[in-house]
N, C-alpha and C. Protein backbone atom coordinates (compact mmCIF):
# COMPACT_ATOMS: atom_id res chain seq x y z
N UNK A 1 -25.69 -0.03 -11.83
CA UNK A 1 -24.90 0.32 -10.67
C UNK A 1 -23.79 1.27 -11.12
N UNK A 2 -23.50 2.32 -10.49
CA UNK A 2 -22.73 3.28 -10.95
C UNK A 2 -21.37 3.28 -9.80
N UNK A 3 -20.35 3.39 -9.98
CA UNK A 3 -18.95 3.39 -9.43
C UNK A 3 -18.78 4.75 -8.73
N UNK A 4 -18.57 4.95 -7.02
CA UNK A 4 -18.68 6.47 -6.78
C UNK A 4 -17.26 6.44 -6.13
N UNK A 5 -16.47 7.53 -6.54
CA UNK A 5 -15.68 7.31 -5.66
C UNK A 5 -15.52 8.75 -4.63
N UNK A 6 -14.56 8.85 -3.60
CA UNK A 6 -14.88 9.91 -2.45
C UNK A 6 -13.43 9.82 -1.89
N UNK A 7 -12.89 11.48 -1.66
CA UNK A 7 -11.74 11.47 -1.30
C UNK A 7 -12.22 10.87 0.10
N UNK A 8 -10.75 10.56 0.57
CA UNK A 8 -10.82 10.83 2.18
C UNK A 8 -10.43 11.57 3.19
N UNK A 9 -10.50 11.81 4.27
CA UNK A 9 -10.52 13.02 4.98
C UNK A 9 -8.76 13.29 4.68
N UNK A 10 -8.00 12.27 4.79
CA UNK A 10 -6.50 12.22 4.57
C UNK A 10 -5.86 12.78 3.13
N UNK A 11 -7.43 12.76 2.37
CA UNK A 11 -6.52 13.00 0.87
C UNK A 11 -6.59 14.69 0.80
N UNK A 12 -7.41 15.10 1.64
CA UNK A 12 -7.84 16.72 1.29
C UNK A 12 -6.61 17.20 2.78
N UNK A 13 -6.32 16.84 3.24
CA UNK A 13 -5.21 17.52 4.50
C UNK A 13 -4.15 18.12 3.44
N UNK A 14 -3.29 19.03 4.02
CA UNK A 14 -1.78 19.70 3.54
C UNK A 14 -1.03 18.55 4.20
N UNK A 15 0.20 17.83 3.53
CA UNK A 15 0.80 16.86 3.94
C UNK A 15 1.42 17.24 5.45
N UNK A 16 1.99 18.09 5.70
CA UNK A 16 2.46 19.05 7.29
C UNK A 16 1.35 18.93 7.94
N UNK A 17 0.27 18.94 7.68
CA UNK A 17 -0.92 19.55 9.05
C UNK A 17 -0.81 18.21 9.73
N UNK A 18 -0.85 18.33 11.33
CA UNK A 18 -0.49 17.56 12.35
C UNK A 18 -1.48 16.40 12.29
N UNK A 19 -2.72 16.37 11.55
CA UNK A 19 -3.60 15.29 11.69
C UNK A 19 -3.49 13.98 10.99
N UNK A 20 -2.65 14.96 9.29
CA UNK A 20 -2.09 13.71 8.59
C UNK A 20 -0.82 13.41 8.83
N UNK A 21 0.01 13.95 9.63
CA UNK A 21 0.62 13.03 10.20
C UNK A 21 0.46 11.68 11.52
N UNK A 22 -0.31 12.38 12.26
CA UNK A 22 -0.88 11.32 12.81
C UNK A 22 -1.58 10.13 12.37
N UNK A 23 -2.36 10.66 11.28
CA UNK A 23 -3.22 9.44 10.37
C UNK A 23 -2.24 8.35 9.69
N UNK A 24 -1.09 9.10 8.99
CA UNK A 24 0.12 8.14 8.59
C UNK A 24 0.61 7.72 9.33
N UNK A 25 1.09 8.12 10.73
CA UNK A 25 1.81 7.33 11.81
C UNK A 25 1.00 6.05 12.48
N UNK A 26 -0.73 5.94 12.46
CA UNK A 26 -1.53 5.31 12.69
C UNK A 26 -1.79 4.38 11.47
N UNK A 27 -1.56 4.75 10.14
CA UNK A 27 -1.64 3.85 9.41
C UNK A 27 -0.67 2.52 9.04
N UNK A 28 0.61 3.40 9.67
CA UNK A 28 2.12 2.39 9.41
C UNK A 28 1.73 1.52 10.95
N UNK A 29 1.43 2.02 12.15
CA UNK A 29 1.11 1.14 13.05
C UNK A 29 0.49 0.01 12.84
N UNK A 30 -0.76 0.48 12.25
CA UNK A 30 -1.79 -0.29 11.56
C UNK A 30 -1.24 -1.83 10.72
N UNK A 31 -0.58 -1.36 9.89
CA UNK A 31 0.13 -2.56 8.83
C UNK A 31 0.98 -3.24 9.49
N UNK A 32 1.70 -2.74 10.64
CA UNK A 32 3.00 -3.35 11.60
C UNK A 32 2.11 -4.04 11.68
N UNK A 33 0.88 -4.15 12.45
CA UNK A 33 0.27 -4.92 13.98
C UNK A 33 -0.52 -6.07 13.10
N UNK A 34 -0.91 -5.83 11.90
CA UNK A 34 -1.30 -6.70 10.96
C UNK A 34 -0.66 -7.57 10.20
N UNK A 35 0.65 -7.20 10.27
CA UNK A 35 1.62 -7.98 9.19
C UNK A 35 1.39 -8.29 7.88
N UNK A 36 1.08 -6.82 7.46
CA UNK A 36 1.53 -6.34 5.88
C UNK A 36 2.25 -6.81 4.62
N UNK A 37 3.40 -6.15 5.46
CA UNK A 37 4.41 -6.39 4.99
C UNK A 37 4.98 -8.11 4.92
N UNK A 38 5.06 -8.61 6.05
CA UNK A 38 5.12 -10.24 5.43
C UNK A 38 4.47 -10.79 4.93
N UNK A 39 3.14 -10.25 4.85
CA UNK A 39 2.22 -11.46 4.05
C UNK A 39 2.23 -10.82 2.78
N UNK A 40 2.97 -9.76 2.36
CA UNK A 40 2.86 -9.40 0.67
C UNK A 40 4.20 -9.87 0.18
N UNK A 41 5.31 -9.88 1.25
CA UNK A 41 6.45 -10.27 0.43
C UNK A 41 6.25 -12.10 0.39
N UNK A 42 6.07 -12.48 1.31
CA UNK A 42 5.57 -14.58 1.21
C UNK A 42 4.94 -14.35 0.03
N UNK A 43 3.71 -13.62 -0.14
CA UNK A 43 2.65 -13.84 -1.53
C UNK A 43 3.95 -13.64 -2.39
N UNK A 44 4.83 -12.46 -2.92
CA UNK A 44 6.09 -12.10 -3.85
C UNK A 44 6.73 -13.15 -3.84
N UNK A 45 7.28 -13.88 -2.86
CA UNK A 45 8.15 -14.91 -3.13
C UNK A 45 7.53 -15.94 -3.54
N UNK A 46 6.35 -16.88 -2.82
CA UNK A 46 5.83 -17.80 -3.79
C UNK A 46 5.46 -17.45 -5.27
N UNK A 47 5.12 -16.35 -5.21
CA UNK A 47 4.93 -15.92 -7.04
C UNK A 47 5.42 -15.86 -7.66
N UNK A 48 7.39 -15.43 -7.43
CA UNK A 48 8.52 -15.61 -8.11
C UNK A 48 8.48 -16.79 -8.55
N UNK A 49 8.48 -17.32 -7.18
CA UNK A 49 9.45 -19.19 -7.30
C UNK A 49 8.48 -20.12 -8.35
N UNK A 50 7.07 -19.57 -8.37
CA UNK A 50 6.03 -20.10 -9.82
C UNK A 50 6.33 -19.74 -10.92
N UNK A 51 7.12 -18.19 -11.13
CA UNK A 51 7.33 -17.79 -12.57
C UNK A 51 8.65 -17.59 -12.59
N UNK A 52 9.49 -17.85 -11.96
CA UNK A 52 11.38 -17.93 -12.67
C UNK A 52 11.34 -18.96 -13.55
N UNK A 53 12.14 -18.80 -14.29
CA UNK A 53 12.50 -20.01 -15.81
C UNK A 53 11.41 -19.83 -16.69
N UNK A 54 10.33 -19.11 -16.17
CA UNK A 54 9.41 -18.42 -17.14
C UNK A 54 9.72 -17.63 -18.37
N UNK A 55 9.24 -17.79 -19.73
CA UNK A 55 9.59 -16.36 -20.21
C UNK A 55 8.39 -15.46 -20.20
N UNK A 56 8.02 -15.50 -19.47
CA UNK A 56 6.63 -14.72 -18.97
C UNK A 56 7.45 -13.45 -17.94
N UNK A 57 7.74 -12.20 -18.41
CA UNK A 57 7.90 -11.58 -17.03
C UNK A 57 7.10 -11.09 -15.86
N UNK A 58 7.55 -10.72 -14.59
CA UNK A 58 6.30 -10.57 -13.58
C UNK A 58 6.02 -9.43 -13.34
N UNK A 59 4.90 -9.04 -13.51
CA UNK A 59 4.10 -7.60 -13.38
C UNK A 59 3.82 -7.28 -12.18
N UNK A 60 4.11 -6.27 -11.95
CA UNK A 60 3.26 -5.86 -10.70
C UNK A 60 2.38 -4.89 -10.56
N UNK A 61 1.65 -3.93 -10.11
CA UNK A 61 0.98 -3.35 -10.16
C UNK A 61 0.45 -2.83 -8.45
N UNK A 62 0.77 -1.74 -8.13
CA UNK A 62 0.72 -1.22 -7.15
C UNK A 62 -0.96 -0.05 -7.28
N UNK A 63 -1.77 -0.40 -6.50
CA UNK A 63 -2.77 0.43 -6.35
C UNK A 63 -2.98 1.18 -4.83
N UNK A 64 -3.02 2.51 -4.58
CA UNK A 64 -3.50 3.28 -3.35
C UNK A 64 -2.36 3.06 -2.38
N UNK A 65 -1.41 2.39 -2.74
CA UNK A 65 -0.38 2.37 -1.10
C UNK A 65 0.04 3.53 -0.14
N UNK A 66 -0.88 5.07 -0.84
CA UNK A 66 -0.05 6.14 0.20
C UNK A 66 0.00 7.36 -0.59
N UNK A 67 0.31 8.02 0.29
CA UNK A 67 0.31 9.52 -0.27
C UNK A 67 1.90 10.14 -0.82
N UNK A 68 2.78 8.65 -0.66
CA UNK A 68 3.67 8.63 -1.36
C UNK A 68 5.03 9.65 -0.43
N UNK A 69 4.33 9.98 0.65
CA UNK A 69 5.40 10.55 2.07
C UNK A 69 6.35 9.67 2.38
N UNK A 70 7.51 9.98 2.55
CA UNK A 70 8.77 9.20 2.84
C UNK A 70 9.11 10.14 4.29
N UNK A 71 8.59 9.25 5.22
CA UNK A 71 8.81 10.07 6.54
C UNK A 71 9.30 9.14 7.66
């Protein structure tokens, strides 16, 4: 089995052209209406409150979150 990977229509746009902005404005909708964002920071906080007093520090590792636009 071989690993393929394939941009997406969003990765080949100019960050300005009106479509990827729409696609990002549809994608932040997207995560609102899903609740994203709370269910990654609950997962962060129970994961702290398992490893404080640890001397293990906590890693994180961020994969694909964005085209990295602050808009």
């Amino acid at each position: 089995m071989c690993r393929v990977i394939e941009l997406e229509r969003l990765d080949e746009l100019p960050p300005a052209d009106p479509r990827a902005i729409g696609s990002r404005t549809d994608l932040r909708r997207l995560n609102f209406i899903m609740g994203h964002a709370h269910i990654l920071s609950r997962a962060f906080r129970r994961h702290l409150d398992k490893t404080l007093g640890r001397s293990q520090p906590l890693r994180l590792v961020e994969l694909g979150a964005g085209d990295d636009r602050r808009t």
